[in-house]
Every structure is written in structure tokens, then in C-alpha cells.
C-alpha atoms as a PDB file:
ATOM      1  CA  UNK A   1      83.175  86.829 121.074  1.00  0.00           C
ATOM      2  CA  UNK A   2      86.717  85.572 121.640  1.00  0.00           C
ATOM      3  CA  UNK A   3      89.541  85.690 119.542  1.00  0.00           C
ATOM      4  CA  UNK A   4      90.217  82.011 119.175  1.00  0.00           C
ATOM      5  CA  UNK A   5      86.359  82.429 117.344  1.00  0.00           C
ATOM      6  CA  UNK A   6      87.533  85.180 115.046  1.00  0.00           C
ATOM      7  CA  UNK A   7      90.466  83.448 113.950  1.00  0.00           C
ATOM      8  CA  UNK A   8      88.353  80.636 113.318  1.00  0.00           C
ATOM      9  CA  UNK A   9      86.297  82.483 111.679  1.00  0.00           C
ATOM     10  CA  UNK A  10      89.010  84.068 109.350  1.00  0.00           C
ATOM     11  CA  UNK A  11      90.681  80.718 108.193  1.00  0.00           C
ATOM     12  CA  UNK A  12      87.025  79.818 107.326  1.00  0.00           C
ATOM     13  CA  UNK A  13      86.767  82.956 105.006  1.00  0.00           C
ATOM     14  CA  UNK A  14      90.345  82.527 103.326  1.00  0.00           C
ATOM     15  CA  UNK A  15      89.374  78.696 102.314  1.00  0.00           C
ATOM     16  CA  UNK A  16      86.317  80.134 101.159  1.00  0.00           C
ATOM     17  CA  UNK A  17      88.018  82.431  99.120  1.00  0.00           C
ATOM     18  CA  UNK A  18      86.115  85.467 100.549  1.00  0.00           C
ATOM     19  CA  UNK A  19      89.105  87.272 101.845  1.00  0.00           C
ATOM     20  CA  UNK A  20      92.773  87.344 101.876  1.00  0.00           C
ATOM     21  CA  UNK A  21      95.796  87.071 104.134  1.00  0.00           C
ATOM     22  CA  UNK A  22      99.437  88.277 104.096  1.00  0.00           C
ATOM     23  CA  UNK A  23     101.651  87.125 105.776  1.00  0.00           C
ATOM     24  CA  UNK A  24     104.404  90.454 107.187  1.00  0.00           C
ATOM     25  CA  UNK A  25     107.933  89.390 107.934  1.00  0.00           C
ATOM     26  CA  UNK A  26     107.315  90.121 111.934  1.00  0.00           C
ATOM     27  CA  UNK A  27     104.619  87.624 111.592  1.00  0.00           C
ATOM     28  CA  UNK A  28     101.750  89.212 111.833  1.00  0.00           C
ATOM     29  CA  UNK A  29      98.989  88.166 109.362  1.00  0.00           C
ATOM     30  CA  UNK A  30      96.534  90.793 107.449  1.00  0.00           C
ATOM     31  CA  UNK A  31      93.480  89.601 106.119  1.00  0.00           C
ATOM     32  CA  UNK A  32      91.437  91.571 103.681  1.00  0.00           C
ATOM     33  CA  UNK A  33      88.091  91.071 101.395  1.00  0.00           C
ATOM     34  CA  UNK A  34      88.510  89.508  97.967  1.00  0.00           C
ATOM     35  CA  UNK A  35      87.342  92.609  95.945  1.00  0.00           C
ATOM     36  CA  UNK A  36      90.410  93.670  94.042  1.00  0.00           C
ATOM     37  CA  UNK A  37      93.905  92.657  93.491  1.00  0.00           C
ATOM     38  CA  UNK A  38      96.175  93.982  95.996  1.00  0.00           C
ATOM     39  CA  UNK A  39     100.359  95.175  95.571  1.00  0.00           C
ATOM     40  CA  UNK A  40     102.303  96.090  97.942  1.00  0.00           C
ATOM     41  CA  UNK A  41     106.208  97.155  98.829  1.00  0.00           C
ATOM     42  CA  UNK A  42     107.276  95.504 102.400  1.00  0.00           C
ATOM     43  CA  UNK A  43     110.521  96.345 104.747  1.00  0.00           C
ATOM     44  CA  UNK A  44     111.913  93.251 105.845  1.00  0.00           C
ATOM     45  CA  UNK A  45     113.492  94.541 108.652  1.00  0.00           C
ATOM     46  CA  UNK A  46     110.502  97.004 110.289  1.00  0.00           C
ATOM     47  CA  UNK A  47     107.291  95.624 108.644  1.00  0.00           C
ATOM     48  CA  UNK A  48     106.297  98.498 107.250  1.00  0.00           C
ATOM     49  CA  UNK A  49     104.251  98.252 104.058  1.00  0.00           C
ATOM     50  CA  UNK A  50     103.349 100.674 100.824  1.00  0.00           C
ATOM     51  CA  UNK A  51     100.893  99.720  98.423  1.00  0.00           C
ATOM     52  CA  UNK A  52     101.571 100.088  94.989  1.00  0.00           C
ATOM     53  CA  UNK A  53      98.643 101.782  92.871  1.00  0.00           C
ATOM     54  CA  UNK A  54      99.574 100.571  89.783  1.00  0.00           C
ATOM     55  CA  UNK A  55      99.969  96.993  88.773  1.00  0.00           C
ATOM     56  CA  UNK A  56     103.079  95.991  87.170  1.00  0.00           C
ATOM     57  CA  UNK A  57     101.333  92.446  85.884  1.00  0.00           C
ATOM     58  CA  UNK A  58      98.397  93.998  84.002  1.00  0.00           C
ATOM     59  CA  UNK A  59     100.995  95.859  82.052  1.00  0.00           C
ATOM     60  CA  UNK A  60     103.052  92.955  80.894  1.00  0.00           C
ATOM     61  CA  UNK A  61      99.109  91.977  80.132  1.00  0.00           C
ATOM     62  CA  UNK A  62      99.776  88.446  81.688  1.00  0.00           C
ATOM     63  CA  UNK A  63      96.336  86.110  81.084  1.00  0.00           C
ATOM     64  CA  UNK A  64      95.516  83.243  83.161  1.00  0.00           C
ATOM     65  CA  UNK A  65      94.938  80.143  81.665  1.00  0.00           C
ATOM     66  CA  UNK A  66      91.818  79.270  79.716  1.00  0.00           C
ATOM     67  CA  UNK A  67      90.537  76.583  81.340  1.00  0.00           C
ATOM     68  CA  UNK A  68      86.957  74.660  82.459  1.00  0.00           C
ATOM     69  CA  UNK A  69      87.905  73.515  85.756  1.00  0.00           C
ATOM     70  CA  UNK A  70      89.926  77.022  87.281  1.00  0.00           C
ATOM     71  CA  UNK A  71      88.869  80.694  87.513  1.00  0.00           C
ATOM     72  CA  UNK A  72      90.730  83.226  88.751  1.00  0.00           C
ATOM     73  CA  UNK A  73      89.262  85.714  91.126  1.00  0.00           C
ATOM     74  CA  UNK A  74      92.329  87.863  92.167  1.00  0.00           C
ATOM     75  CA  UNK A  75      96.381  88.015  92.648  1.00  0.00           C
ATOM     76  CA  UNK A  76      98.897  89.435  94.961  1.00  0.00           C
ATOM     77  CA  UNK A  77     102.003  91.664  94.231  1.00  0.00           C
ATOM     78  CA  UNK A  78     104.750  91.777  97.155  1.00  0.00           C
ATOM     79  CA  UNK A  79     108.261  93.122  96.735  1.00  0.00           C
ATOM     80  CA  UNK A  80     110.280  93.051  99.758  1.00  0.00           C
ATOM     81  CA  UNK A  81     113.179  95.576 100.255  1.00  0.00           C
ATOM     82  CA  UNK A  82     114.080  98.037 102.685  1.00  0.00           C
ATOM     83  CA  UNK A  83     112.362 101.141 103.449  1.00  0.00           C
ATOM     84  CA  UNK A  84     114.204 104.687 103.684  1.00  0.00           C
ATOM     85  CA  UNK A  85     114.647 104.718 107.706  1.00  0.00           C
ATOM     86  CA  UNK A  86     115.849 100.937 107.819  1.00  0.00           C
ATOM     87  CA  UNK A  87     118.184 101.524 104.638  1.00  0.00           C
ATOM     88  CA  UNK A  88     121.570 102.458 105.554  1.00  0.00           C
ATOM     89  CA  UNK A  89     122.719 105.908 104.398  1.00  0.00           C
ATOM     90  CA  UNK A  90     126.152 105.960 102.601  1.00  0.00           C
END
């Protein structure tokens, strides 16, 4: 199988709404299954990422809105900063 068929592939998944994709500031793209919501901390300047195990959102208990014609099925968290070795020190 070729890559230009697993990229395919992939796109066909993410407008199915069977996985996601991230976009990293090097521009690489990750793609993951749709099974949970996802949070992460990202370095702008390596790539690096951390995720976060706790979700900020469900604390401030935000609810998506009650309607016929839209359900949601997950969300996405990203801070971007700078990680420890791409900090500078003072």
C-alpha cells in the first residue's frame, strides 16, 4: 500500500468523523481515533507535545448546545507555549 493511499485514506476518516488530526507547529499532522477528548500542551519552537490529563473545560462544566440538527462527539484542548529546554533561562 502506498502512502498517497493512506493519506487518502485518513482525510476519508477525519470527514467521517472517525478520527482526528492535529496539526504541530513543524507541520506535521497526527491523526488519532474519535474515542475521547484529547488536551494537550505544545512547544512552538521544538514540537514537542504533553497531554494534559485533566480537562480544564469539563470543570468550567461548559454544555454544548441543545439542539436537533448537531451532536457533539468530542473536543480538543491545545495551549501552545514553550517547553523547559526551548525556554530561555534567566
Amino acid at each position: 500500500m502506498g502512502l498517497a493511499t493512506v493519506y487518502r485514506n485518513l482525510r476519508k476518516l477525519h470527514q467521517q468523523g472517525k478520527v482526528r488530526c492535529r496539526h504541530l507547529p513543524t507541520g506535521e499532522a497526527l491523526y488519532a481515533p474519535v474515542d475521547r477528548d484529547q488536551h494537550h500542551l505544545t512547544c512552538v519552537s521544538c514540537g514537542t507535545t504533553q497531554t494534559l490529563e485533566q480537562c480544564p473545560i469539563h470543570e468550567m462544566n461548559v454544555q454544548a448546545p441543545e439542539t436537533d440538527n448537531f451532536k457533539l462527539i468530542f473536543h480538543t484542548l491545545e495551549f501552545f507555549g514553550l517547553c523547559n529546554r526551548c525556554r530561555p533561562k534567566s
